[in-house]
Protein backbone atom coordinates (compact mmCIF):
# COMPACT_ATOMS: atom_id res chain seq x y z
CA UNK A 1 -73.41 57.53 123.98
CA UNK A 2 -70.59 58.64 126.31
CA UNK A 3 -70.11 55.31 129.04
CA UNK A 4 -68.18 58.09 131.34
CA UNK A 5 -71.02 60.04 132.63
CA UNK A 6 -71.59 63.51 130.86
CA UNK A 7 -70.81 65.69 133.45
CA UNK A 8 -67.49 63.53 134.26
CA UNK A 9 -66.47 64.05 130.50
CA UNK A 10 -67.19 67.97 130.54
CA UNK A 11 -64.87 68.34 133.73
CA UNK A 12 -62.25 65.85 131.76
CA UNK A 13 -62.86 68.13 128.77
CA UNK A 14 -62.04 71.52 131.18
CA UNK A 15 -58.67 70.09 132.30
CA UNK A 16 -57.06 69.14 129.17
CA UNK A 17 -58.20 72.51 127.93
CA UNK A 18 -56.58 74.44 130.85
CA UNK A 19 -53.49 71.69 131.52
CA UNK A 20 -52.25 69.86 128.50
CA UNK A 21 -50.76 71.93 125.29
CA UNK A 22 -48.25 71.34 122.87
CA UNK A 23 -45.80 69.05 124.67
CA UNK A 24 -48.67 68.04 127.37
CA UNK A 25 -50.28 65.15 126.01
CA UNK A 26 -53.78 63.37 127.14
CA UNK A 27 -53.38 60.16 128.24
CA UNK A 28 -56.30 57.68 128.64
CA UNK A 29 -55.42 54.56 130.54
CA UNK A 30 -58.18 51.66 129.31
CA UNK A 31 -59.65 53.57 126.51
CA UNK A 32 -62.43 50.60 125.83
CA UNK A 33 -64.31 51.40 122.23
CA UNK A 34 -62.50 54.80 122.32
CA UNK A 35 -65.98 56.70 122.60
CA UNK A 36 -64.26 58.82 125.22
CA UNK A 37 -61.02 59.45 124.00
CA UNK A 38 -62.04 60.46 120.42
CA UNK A 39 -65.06 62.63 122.91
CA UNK A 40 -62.19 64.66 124.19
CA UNK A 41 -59.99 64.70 121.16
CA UNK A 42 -62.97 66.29 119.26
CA UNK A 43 -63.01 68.79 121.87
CA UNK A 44 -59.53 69.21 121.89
CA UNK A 45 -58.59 69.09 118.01
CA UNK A 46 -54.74 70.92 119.22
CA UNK A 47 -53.79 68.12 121.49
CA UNK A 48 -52.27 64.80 121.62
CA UNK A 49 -54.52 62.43 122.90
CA UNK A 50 -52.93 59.49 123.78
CA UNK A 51 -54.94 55.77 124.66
CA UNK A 52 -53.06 52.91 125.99
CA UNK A 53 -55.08 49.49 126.19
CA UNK A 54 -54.22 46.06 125.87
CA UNK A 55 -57.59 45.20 125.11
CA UNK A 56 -57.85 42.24 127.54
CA UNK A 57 -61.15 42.99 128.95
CA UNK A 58 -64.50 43.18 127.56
CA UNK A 59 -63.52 42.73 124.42
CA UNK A 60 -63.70 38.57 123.51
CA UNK A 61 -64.66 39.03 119.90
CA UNK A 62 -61.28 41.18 119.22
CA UNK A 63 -63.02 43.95 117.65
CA UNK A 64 -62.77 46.94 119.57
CA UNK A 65 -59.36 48.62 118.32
CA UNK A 66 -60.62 48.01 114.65
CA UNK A 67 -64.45 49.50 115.63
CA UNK A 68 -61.81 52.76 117.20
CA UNK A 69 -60.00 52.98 114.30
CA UNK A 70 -62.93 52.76 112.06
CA UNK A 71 -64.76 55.36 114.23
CA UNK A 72 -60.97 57.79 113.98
CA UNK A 73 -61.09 57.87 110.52
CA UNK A 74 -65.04 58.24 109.54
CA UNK A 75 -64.42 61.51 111.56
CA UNK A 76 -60.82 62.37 110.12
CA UNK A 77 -59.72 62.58 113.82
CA UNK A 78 -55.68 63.54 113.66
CA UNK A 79 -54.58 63.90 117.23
CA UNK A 80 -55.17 60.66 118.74
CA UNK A 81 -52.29 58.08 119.09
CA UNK A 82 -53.09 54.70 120.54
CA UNK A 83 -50.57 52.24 122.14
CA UNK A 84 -51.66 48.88 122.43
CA UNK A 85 -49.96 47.56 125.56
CA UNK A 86 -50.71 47.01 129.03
CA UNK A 87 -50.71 49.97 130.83
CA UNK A 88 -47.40 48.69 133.22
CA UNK A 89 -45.33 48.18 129.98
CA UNK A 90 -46.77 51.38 128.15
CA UNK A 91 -44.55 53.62 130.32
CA UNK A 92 -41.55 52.44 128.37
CA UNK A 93 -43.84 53.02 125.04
CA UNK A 94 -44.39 56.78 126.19
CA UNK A 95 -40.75 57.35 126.46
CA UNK A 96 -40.39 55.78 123.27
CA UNK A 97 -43.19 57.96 121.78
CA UNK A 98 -41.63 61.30 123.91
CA UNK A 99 -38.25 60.43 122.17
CA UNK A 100 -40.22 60.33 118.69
CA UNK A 101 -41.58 63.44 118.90
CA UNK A 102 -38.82 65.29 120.45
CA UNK A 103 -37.09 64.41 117.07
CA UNK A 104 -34.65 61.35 118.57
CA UNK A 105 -33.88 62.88 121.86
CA UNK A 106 -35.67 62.82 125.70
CA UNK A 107 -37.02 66.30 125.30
CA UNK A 108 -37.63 67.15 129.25
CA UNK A 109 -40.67 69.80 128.32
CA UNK A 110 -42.20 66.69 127.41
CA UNK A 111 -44.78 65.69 130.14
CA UNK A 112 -48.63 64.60 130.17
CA UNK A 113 -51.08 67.07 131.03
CA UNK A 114 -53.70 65.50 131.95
CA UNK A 115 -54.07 61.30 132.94
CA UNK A 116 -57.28 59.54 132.71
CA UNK A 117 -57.03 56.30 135.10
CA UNK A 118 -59.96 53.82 133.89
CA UNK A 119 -58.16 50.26 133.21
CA UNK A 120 -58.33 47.75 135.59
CA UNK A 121 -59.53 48.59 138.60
CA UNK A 122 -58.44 46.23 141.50
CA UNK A 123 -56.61 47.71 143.99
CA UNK A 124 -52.71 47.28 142.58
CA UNK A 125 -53.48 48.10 139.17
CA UNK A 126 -54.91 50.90 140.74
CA UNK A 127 -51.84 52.15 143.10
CA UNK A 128 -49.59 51.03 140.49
CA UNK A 129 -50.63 53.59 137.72
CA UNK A 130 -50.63 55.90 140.05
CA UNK A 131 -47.22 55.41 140.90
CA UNK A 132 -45.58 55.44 137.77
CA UNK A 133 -47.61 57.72 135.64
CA UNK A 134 -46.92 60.01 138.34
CA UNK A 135 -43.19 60.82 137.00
CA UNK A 136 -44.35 61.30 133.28
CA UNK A 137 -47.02 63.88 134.56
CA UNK A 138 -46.33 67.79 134.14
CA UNK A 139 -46.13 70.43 137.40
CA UNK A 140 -49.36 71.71 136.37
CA UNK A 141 -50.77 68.55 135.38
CA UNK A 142 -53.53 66.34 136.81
CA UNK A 143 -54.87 62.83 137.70
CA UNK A 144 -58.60 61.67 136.94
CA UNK A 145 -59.44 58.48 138.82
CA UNK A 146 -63.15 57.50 136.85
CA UNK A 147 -65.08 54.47 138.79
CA UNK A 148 -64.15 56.43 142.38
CA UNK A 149 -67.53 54.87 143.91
CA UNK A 150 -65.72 51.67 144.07
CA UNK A 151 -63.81 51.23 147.86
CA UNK A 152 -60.94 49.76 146.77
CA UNK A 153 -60.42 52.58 144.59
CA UNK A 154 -60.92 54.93 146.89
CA UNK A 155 -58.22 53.16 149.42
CA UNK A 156 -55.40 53.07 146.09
CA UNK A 157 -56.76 57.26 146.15
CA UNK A 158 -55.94 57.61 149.80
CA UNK A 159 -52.63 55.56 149.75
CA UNK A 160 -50.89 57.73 147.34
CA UNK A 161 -51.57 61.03 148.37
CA UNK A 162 -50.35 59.16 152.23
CA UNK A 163 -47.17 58.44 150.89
CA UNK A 164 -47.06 61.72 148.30
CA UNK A 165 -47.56 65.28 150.09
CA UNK A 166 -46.73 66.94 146.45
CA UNK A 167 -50.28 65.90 145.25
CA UNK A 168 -53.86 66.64 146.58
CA UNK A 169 -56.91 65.58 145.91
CA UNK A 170 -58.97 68.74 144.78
CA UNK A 171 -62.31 67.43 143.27
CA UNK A 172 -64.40 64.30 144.42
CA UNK A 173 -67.93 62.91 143.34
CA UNK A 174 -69.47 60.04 143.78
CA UNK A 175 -73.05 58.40 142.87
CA UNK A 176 -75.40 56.30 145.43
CA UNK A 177 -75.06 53.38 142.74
CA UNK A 178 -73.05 51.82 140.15
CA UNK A 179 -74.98 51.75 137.10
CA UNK A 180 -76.03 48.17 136.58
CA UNK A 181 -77.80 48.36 140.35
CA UNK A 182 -79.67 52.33 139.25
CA UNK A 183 -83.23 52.25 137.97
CA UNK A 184 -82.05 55.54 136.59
CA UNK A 185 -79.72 54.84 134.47
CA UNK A 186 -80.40 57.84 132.37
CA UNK A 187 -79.39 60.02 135.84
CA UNK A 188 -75.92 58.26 136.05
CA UNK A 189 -74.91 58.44 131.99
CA UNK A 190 -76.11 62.46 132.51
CA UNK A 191 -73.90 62.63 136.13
CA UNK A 192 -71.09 61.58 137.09
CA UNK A 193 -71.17 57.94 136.31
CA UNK A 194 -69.56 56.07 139.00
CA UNK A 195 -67.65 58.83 140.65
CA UNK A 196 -64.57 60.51 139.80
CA UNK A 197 -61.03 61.99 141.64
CA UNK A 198 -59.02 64.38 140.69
CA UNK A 199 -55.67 64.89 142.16
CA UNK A 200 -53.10 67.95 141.43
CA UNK A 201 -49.61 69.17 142.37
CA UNK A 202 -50.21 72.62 142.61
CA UNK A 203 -49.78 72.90 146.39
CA UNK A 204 -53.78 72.77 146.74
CA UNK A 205 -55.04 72.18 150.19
CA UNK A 206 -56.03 68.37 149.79
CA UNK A 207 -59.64 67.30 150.33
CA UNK A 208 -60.01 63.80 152.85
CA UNK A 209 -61.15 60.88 150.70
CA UNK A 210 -64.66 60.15 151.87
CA UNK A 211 -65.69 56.30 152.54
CA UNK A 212 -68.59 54.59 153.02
CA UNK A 213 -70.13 54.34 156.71
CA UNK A 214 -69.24 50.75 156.67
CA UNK A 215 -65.16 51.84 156.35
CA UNK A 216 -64.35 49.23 158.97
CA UNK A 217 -66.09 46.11 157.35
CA UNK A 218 -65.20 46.80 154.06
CA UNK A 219 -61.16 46.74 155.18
CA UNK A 220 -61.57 42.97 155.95
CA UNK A 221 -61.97 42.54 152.23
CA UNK A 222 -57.98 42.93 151.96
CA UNK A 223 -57.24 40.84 154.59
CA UNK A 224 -59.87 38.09 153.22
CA UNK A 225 -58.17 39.01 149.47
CA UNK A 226 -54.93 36.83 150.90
CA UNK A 227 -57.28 34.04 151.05
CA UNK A 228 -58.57 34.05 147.57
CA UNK A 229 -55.20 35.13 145.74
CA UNK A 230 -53.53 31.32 147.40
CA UNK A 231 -56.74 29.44 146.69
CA UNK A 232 -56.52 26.21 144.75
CA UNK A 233 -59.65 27.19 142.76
CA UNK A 234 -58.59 31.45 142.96
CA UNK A 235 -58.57 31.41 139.09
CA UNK A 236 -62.00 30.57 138.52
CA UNK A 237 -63.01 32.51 142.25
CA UNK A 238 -64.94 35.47 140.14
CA UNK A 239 -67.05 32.31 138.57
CA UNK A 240 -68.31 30.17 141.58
CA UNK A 241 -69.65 33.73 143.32
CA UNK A 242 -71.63 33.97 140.21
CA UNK A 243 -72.77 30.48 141.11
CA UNK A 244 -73.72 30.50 144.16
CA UNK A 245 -75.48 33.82 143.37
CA UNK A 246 -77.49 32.19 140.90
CA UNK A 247 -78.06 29.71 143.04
CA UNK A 248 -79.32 31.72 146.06
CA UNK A 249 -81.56 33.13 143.32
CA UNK A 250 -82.91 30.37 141.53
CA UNK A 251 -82.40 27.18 144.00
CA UNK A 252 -81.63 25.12 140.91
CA UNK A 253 -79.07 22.66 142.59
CA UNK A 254 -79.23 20.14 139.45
CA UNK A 255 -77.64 22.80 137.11
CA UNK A 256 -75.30 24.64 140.08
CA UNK A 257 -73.74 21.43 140.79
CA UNK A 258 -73.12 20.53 137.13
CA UNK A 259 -71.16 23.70 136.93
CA UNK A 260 -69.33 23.58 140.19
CA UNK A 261 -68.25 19.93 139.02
CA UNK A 262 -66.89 20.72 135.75
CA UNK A 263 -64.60 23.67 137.13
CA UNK A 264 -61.06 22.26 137.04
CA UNK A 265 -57.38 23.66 137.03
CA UNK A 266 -55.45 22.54 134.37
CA UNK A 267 -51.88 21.44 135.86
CA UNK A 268 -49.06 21.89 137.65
CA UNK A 269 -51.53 23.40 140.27
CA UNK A 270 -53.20 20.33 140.91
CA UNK A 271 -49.48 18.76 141.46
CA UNK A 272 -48.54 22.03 143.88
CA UNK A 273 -51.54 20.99 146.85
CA UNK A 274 -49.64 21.29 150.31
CA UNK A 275 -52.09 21.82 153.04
CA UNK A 276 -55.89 21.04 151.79
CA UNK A 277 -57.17 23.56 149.21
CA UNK A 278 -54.47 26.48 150.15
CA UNK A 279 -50.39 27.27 148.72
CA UNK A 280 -50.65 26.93 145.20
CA UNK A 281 -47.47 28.34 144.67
């Protein structure tokens, strides 16, 4: 089962059939079990589908690039290359891989069609694919943002097409839930998922990002980001708001205080304290 929504993969599907060709690659950023790239290479058996992943996330038992390549070859799949790399350092790997098939040289008709954003999704990795995927990506090419529901995501969105007037954003969707809070699960997998973006250079008159009512509150989360990021305990943050979650939840203070106790940074940050629990570095 597609984990991109059905209707997002269909619209995917549409723009790699009208914007990517010969040398106009797909290009998945964060390509997970592969389900969806080897969905749209299927559907696209005369073009270059391209996944980058450094398969850092979800992934602990270091299977999922074997179970993809397992899956390519029980369906004889031809057209998909993956680059295993974060998705900062695969930009030099395209180049390469441009170079490769240009037979050894920097062949300039060599530009992505179509660029599927769904790695990490915090708000720099976020701006920062933008960024520099932008320069790989074709005239007529295009940007799909997947997990657009998400506010930070949104903001990275809004950012880029501030700061460049060459792009606009021509399609947006997005669901009342993520997934894991639906009762309709079945809804989202047959929608659009988690919402989507698409953004174009082809002098389209640019639609205005829509945000949640509660814009204004939501901001502070930036602001209160500075306070986490030079935390003392920031590397283990994600964990204790699982905590006290569980806690709020259950009210079982024996076992929440046995975990809160046995989180502990391994050095030089305990040696780097300056002012209470804040400056690590």
């Amino acid at each position: 089962m597609l984990l991109y929504g059905l209707k997002n993969a269909k619209l995917i599907s549409k723009e790699i059939s009208s914007r990517c060709g010969k040398n106009r690659p797909y290009v998945e950023i964060g390509i997970f079990k592969g389900d969806h790239l080897i969905y749209q290479a299927l559907r696209n058996p005369k073009i270059i589908c391209i996944g980058i992943d450094n398969f850092s996330l979800f992934d602990t038992n270091r299977k999922n690039l074997k179970e993809i390549k397992k899956k390519i070859k029980i369906k004889n799949i031809k057209n998909i290359e993956i680059i295993k790399s974060d998705f900062e350092v695969a930009v030099k790997n395209l180049k390469i891989f441009r170079k490769k098939k240009g037979g050894g040289k920097q062949s300039p008709n060599w530009k992505i069609g179509v660029l599927f954003v769904d790695a990490a999704h915090d708000y720099r990795s976020q701006l920062i694919a933008l960024l520099k995927y932008e320069k790989l990506l074709h005239r007529n090419g295009s940007i799909v943002i997947d997990d657009a529901n998400y506010f930070h995501v949104r903001q990275a969105t809004k950012d880029f097409l501030d700061t460049h007037k060459n792009f606009s954003l021509i399609f947006q969707k997005y669901t009342k839930s993520h997934i894991v809070n639906s009762k309709r699960k079945d809804l989202l997998l047959k929608g659009h998922f988690n919402g989507i973006h698409i953004l174009s250079q082809n002098n389209y008159k640019s639609l205005k990002v829509k945000f949640p009512k509660n814009k204004k509150l939501l901001m502070n989360l930036f602001i209160q980001s500075h306070e986490v990021f030079r935390h003392y305990f920031a590397f283990h943050a994600h964990k204790i708001i699982d905590l006290v979650y569980d806690f709020k939840r259950n009210k079982n203070e024996k076992i929440f205080l046995k975990k809160i106790l046995n989180i502990k940074n391994k050095a030089p940050l305990s040696n780097q304290i300056k002012h209470r629990s804040q400056n690590i570095f």
